[in-house]
Protein backbone atom coordinates (compact mmCIF):
# COMPACT_ATOMS: atom_id res chain seq x y z
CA UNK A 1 -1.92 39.40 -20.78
CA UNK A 2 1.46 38.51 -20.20
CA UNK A 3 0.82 36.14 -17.75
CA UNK A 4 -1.66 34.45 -20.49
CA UNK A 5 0.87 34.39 -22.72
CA UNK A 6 3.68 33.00 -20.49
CA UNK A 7 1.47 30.02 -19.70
CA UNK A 8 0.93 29.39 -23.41
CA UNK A 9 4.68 29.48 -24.02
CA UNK A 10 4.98 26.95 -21.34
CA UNK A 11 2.68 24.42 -22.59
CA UNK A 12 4.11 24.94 -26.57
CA UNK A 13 7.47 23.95 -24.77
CA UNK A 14 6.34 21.33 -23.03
CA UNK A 15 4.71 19.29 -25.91
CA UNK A 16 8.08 20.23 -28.12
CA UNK A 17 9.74 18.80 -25.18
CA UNK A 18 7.55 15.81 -25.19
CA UNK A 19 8.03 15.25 -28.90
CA UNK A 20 11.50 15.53 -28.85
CA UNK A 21 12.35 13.13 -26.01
CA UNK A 22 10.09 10.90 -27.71
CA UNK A 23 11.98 10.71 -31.12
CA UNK A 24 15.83 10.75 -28.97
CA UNK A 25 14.73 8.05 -26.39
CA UNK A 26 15.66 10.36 -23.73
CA UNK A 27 13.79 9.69 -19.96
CA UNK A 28 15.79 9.85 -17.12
CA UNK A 29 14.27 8.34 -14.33
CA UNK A 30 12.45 10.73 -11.74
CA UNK A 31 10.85 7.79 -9.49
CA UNK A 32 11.13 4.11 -11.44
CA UNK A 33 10.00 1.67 -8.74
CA UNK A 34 12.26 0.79 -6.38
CA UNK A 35 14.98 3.29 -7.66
CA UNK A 36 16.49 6.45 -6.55
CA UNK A 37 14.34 9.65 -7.18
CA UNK A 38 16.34 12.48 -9.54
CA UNK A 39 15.08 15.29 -7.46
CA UNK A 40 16.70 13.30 -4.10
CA UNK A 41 20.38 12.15 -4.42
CA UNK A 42 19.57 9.86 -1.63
CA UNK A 43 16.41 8.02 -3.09
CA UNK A 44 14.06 9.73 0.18
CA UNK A 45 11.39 11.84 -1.44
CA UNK A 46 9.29 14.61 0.60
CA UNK A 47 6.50 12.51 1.05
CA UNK A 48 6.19 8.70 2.19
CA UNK A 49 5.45 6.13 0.05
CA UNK A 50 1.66 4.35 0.40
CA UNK A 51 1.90 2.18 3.92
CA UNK A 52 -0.28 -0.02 2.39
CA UNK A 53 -2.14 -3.31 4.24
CA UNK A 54 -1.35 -1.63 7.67
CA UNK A 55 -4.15 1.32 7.99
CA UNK A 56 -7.71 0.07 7.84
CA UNK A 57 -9.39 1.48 4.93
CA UNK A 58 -11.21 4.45 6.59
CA UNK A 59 -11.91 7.47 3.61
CA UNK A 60 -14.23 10.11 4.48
CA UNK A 61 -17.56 9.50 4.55
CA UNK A 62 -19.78 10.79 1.45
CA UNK A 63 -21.77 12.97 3.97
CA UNK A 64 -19.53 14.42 6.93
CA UNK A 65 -23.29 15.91 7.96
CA UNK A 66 -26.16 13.75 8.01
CA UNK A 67 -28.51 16.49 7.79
CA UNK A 68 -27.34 17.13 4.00
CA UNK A 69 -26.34 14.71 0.71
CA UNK A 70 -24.19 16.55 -1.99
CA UNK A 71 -24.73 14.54 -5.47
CA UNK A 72 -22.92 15.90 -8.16
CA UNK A 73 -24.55 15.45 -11.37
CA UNK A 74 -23.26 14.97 -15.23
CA UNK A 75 -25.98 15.26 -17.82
CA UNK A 76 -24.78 14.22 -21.37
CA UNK A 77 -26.94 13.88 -24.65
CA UNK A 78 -26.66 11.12 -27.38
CA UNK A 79 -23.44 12.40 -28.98
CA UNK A 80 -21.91 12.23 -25.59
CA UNK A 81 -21.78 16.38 -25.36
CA UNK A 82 -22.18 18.20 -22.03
CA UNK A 83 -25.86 19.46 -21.42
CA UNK A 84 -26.20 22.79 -19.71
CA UNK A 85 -28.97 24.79 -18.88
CA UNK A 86 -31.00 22.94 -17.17
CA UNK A 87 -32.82 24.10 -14.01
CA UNK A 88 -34.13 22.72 -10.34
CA UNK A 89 -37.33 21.78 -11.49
CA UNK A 90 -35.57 19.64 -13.81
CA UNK A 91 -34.49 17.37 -11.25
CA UNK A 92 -36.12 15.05 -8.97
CA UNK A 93 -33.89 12.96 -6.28
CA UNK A 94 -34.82 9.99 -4.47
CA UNK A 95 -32.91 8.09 -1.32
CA UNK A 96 -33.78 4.37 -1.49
CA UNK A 97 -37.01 4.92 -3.75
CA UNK A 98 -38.29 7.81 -1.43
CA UNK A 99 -37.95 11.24 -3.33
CA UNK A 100 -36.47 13.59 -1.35
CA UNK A 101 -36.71 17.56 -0.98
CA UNK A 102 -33.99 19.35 -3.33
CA UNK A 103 -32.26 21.77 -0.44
CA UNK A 104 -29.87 23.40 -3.01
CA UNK A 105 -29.06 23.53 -6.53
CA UNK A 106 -25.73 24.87 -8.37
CA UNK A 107 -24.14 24.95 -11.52
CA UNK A 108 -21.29 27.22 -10.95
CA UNK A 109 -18.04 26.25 -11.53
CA UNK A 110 -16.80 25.91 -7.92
CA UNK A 111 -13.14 24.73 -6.55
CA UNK A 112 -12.31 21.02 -7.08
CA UNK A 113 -9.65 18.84 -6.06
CA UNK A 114 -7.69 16.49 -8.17
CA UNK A 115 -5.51 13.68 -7.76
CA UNK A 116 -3.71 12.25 -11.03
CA UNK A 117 -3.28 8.61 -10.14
CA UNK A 118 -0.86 8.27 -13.60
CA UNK A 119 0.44 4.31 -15.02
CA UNK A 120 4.27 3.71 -15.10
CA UNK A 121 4.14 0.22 -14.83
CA UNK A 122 6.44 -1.71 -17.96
CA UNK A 123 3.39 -2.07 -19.79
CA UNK A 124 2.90 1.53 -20.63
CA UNK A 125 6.49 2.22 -22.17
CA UNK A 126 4.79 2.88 -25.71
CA UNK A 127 2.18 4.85 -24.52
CA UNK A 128 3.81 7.48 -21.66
CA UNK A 129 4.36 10.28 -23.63
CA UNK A 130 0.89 10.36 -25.39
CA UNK A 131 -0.16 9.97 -21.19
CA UNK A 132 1.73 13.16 -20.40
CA UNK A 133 0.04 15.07 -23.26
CA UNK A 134 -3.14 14.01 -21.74
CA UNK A 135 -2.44 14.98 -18.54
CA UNK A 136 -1.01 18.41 -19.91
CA UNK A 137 -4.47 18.98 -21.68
CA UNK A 138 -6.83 17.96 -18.81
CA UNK A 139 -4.71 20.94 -16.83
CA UNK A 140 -5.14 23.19 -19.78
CA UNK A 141 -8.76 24.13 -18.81
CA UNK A 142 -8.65 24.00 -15.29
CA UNK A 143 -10.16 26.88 -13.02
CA UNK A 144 -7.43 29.04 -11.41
CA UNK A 145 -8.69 27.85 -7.81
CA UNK A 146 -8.27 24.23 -8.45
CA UNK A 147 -5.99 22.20 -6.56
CA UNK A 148 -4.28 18.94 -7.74
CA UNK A 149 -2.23 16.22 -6.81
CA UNK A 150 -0.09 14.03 -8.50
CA UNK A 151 0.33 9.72 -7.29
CA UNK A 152 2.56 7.41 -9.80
CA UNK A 153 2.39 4.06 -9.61
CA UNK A 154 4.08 0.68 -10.88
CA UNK A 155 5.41 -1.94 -7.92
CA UNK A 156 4.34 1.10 -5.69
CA UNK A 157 2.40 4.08 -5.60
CA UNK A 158 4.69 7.07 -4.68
CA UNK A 159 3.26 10.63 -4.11
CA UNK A 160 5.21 13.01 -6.63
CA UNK A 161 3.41 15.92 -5.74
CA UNK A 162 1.27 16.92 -2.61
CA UNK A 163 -2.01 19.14 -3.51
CA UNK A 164 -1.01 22.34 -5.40
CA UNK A 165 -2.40 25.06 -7.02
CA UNK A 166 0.14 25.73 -9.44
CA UNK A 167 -0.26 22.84 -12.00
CA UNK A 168 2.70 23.42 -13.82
CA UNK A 169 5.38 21.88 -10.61
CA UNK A 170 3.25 18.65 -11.81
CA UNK A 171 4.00 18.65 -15.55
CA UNK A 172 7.58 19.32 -14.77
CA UNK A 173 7.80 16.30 -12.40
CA UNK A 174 6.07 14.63 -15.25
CA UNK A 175 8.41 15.34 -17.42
CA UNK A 176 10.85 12.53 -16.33
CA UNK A 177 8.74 9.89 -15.72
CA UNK A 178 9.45 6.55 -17.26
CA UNK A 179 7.65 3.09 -17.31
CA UNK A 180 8.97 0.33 -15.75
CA UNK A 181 7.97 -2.56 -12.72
CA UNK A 182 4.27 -4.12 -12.52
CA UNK A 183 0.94 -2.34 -11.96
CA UNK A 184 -0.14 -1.55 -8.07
CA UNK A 185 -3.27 0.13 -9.30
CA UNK A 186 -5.37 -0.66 -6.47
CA UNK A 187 -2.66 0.29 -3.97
CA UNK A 188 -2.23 3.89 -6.06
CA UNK A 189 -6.51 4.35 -5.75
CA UNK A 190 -5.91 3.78 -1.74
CA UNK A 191 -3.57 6.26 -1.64
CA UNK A 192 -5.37 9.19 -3.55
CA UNK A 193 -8.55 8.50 -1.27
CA UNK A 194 -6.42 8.88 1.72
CA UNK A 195 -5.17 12.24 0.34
CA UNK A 196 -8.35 13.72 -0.20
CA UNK A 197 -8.96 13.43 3.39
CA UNK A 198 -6.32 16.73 3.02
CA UNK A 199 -8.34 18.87 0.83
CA UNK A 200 -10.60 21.82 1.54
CA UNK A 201 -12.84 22.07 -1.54
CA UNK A 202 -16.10 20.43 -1.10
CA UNK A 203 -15.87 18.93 -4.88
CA UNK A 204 -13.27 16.14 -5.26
CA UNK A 205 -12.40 13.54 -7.86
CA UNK A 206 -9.59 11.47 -9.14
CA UNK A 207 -8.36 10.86 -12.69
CA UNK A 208 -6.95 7.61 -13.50
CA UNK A 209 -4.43 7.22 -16.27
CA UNK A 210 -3.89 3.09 -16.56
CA UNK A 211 -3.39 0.49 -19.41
CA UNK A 212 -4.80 -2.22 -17.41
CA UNK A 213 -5.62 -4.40 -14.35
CA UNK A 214 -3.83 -4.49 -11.41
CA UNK A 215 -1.06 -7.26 -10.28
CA UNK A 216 1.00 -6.02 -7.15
CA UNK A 217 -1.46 -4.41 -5.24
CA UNK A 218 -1.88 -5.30 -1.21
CA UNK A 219 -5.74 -4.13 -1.22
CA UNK A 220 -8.31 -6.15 -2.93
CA UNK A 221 -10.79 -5.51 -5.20
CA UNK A 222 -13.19 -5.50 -2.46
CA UNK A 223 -11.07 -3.37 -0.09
CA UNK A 224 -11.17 -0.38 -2.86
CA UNK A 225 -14.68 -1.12 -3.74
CA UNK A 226 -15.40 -0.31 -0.10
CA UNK A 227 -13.38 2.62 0.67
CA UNK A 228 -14.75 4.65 -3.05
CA UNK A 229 -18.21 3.76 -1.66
CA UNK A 230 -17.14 5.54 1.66
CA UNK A 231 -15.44 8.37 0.66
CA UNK A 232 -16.89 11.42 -1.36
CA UNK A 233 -14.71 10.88 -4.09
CA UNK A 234 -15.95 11.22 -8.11
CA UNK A 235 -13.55 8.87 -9.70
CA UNK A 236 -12.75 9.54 -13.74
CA UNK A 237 -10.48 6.61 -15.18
CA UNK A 238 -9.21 6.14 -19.14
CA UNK A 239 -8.40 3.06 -19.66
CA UNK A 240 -6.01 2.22 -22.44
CA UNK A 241 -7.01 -1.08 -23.04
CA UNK A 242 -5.78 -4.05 -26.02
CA UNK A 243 -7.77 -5.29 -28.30
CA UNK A 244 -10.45 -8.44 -27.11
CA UNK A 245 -8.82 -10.13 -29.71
CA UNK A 246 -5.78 -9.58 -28.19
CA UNK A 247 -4.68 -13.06 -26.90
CA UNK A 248 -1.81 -12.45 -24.76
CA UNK A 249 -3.49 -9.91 -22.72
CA UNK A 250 -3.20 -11.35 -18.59
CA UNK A 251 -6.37 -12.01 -16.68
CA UNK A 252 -5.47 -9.18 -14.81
CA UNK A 253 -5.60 -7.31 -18.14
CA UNK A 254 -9.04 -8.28 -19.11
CA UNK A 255 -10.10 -8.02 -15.75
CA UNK A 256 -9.39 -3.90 -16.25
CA UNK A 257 -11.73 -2.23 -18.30
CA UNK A 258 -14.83 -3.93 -16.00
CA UNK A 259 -12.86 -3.23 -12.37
CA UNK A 260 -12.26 0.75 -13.56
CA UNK A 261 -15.52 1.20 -15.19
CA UNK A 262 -17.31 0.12 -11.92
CA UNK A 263 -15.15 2.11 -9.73
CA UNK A 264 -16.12 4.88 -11.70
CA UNK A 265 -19.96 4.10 -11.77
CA UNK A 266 -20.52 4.00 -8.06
CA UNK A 267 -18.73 7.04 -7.47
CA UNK A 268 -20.61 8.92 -10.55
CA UNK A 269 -17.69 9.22 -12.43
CA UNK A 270 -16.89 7.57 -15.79
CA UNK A 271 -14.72 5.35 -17.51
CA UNK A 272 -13.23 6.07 -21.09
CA UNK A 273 -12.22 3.47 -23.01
CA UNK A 274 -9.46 3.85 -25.76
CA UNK A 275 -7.17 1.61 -27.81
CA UNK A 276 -5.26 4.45 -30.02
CA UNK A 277 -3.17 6.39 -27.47
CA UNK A 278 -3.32 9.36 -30.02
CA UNK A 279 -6.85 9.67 -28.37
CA UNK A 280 -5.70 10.43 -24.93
CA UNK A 281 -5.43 14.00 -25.11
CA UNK A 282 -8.74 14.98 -26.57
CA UNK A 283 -10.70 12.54 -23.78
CA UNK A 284 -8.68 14.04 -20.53
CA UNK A 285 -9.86 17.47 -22.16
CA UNK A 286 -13.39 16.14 -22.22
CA UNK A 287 -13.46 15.04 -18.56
CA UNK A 288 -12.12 18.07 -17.47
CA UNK A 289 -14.81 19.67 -19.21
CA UNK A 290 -17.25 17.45 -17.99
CA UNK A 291 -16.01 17.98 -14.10
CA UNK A 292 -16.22 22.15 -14.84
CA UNK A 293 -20.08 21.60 -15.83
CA UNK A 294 -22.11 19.75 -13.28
CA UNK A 295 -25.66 20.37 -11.78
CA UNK A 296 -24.91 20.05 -7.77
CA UNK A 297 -27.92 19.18 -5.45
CA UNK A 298 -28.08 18.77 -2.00
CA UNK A 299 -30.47 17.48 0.15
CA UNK A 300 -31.84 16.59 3.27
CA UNK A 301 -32.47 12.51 3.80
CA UNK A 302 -36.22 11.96 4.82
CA UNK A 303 -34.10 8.65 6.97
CA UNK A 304 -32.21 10.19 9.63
CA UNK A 305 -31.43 7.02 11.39
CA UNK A 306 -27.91 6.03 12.00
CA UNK A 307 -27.64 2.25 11.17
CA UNK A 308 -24.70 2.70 8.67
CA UNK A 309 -27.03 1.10 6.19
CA UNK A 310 -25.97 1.74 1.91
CA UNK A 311 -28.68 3.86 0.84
CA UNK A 312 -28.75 4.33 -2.93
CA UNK A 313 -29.14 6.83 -4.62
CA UNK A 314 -31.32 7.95 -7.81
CA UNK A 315 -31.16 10.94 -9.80
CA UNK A 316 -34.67 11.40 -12.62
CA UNK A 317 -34.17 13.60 -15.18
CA UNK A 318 -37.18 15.55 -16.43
CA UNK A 319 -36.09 17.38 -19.41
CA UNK A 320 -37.76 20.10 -21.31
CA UNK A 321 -39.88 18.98 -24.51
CA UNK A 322 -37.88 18.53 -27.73
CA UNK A 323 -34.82 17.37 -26.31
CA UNK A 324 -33.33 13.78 -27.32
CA UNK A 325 -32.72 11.08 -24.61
CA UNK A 326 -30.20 12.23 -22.18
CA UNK A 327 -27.93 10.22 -19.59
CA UNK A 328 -27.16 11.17 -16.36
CA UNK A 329 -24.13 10.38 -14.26
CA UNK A 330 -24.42 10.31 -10.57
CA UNK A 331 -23.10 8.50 -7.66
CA UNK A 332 -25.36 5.47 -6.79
CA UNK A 333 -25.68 5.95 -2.67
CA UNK A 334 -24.00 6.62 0.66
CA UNK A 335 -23.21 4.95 3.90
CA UNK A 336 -25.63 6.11 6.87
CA UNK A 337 -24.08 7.42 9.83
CA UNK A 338 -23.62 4.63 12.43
CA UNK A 339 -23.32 7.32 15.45
């Protein structure tokens, strides 16, 4: 009890805190781009900066063991609410159109691994504190045996915080963050994939807090593409997007809603759209809801061969009578083994 009520203190300070830097203008810099960090006198932080355009892009595979397929399902129904309950026999799973033996089937709340890939380009000046409530909120219903990490970005993606499972060292680095530089989104994604190569839980995902398409990134579109198809890696994104009939939005801009939203479809994640940044909060609390209440089946491919083929994936749904038309959220394949 009084640890419950320590943590609640926190977060009522925090969002006071939040509130009132907002009104005085106050946000000393923790990591702008290119500038000295607050926490290190002499600009070095504890962990490197992304060495981007020198490593090849090589994430972990989806399947470290051929033998078995982990597909973590989302089921939602038309209001968009989580759908529990559901059983095995619910489910049928097929590997490019062949439909496939169900090995295992959970709904438990395991582990999971986060990475926070969080905007401070210039662009999101008006919208950083309403981010930090988000990301405060998203935390707020986490499982005590969740792990997260923490990547800014704006010319360059810098790793704040390494994985942890005390959440609250990332909300005080988060704290001080202020916007400023351009947007190395793509650059930021590389780096979280590479860090979940770190991680120990066999559920992983990343959450990505951005106002819009990338220009100062060193990977492509294709490069990123590649390396989310490759890795095991669910990846959530809310985009805080202008208005279409905004006409001074970049074509990197309007490029952004379609290049997160398909990052997020191949890795059966999802995208959330929003305009209002007073919506933030209440969709990073729905994701992390939605991440704490998936079906997980595994299976066995019927095609062992190792020709390092895409093999897509399909999840049917076969719900019980008198339900409404439900969507389901699921990655869309895997990479065969080439050895």
């Amino acid at each position: 009890m009084p640890g419950d009520i320590s943590k609640r203190a926190f977060r009522v300070g925090l969002v006071l805190f939040l509130a009132l830097g907002a009104m005085a203008g106050f946000s000393p810099s923790l990591f702008p781009s290119g500038e000295k960090s607050a926490a290190h006198p002499n600009g070095k932080s504890d962990e490197p900066e992304a060495d981007v355009r020198h490593a090849p892009i090589n994430t972990t595979p989806i399947q470290l063991n051929v033998d078995r397929v982990i597909v973590p399902v989302t089921v939602t129904d038309p209001f968009d609410r989580i759908v529990t309950g559901l059983s095995e026999k619910n489910f049928e799973i097929f590997d490019d159109k062949v439909k496939q033996k169900i090995l295992s089937f959970d709904t438990e709340d395991a582990p999971i691994s986060v990475g926070m890939i969080f905007d401070t380009s210039g662009s999101m000046s008006d919208k950083i504190q309403k981010s930090k409530e988000a990301a405060l909120e998203f935390f707020k219903t986490s499982n005590p045996e969740d792990e997260f990490m923490l990547i800014s970005f704006s010319n360059r993606p810098y790793l704040v915080s390494p994985f942890t499972d005390n959440y609250e060292n990332i909300l005080d680095r988060l704290l001080f963050v202020k916007a400023g530089g351009r947007t190395s989104l793509l650059d930021a994604i590389y780096l979280g994939l590479s860090r979940m190569k770190k991680t120990t839980t066999s559920r992983k995902a990343l959450l990505v807090i951005s106002d819009g398409g990338d220009n100062h990134s060193r990977y492509t579109e294709r490069d990123i593409k590649r390396a989310v198809k490759e890795s095991d890696v669910q990846i959530y994104a809310i985009g805080i997007f202008e208005s279409l009939a905004n006409i001074d939005r970049t074509p990197e801009e309007a490029a952004g809603p379609s290049l997160l939203s398909e990052l997020a479809n191949v890795s059966g994640g999802r995208m959330f759209s929003v305009q209002d940044p007073s919506e933030l909060p209440d969709i990073a609390e729905k994701i992390s809801i939605q991440l704490r209440n998936q079906y997980v089946i595994g299976y066995k491919p019927s095609n062992l061969v190792r020709d390092g083929r895409w093999r897509r994936i399909r999840v049917k749904l076969n719900p019980p009578r008198g339900l409404p038309p439900l969507q389901v959220y699921s990655r869309t394949g895997y990479y065969a083994p080439t050895q």
